[in-house]
Protein backbone atom coordinates (compact mmCIF):
# COMPACT_ATOMS: atom_id res chain seq x y z
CA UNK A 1 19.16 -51.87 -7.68
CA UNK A 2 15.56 -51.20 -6.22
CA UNK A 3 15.05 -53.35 -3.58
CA UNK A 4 10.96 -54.25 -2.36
CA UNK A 5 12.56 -52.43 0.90
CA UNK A 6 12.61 -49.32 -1.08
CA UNK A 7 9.68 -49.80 -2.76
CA UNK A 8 7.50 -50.21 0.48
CA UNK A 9 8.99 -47.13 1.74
CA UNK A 10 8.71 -44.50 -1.36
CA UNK A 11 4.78 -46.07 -1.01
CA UNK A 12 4.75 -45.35 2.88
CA UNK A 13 6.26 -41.89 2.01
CA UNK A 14 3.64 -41.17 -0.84
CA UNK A 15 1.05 -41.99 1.45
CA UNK A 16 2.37 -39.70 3.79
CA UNK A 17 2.57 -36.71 1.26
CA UNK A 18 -0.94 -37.60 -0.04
CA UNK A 19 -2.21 -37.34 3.54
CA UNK A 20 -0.83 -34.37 4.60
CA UNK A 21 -1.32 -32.56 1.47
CA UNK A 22 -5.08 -33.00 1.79
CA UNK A 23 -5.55 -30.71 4.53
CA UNK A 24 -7.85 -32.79 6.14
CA UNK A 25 -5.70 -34.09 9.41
CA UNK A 26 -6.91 -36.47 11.60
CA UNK A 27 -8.04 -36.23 15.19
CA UNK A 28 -4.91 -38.76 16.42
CA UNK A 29 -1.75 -38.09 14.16
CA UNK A 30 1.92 -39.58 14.24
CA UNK A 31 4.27 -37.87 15.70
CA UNK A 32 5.81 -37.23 11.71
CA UNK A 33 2.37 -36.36 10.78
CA UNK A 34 1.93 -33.93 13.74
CA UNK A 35 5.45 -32.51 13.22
CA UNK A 36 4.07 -31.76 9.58
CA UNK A 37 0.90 -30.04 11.09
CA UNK A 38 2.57 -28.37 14.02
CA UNK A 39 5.89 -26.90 11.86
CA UNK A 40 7.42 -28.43 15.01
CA UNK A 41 11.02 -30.53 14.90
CA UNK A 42 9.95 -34.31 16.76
CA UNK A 43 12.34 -33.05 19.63
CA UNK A 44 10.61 -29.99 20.55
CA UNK A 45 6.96 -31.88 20.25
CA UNK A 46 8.02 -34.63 22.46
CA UNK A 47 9.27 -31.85 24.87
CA UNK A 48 5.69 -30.04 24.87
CA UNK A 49 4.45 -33.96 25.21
CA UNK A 50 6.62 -34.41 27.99
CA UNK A 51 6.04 -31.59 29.87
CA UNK A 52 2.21 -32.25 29.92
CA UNK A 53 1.99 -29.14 27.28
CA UNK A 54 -0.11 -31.77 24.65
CA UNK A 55 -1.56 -34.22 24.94
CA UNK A 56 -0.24 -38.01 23.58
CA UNK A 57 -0.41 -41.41 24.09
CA UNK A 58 1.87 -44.35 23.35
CA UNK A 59 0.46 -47.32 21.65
CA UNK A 60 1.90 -50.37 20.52
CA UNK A 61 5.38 -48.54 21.34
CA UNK A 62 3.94 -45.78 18.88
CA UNK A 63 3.16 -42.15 20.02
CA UNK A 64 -0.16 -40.49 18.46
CA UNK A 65 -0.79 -36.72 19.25
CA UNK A 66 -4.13 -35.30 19.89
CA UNK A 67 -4.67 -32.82 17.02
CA UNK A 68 -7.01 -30.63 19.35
CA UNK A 69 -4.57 -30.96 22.36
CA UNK A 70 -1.98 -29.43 19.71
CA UNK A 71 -4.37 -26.73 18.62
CA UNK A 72 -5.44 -25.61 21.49
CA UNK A 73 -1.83 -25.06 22.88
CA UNK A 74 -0.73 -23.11 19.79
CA UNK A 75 -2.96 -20.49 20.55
CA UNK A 76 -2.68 -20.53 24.47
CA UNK A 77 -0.35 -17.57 25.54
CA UNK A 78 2.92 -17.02 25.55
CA UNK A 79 2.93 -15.36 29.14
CA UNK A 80 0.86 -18.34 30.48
CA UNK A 81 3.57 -20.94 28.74
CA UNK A 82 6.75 -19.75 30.27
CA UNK A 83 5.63 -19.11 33.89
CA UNK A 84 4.28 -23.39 33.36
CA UNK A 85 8.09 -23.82 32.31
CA UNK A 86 9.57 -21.70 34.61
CA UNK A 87 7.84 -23.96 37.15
CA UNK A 88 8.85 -27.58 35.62
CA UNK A 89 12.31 -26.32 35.77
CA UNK A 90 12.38 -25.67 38.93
């Protein structure tokens, strides 16, 4: 039995496909949305997030990721990236 649960999520999940399969991604994404964009699991983005590595804010108990935050530390390098670990670890 469908249950108006199920409906309002196979809509929420349409709307989800729709959005990320029009290339167009806006500036503040979801974290699902951003995990899409990114190719990243929602553990290893909140660890960049947490770290300071991108840049996110919680709203309404809800985090949003900066698309250009993201971007820009995709193409930072590598070498630069682990020495800023190395020295949160410590």
């Amino acid at each position: 039995m469908v249950t108006e649960q199920d409906i309002k999520e196979l809509k929420e999940n349409i709307n989800f496909l729709v959005k990320a399969a029009s290339n167009s991604y806006p500036r503040w994404m979801d974290i699902k949305l951003a995990c899409l964009y990114s190719s990243m699991s929602k553990n290893t983005l909140m660890e960049y997030i947490m770290r300071g590595n991108i840049y996110a804010k919680k709203l309404a108990g809800k985090w949003y990721v900066d698309r250009m935050s993201l971007d820009s530390f995709m193409l930072k390098d590598g070498a630069e990236l682990d020495a800023r670990v190395l020295k949160l670890c410590k």
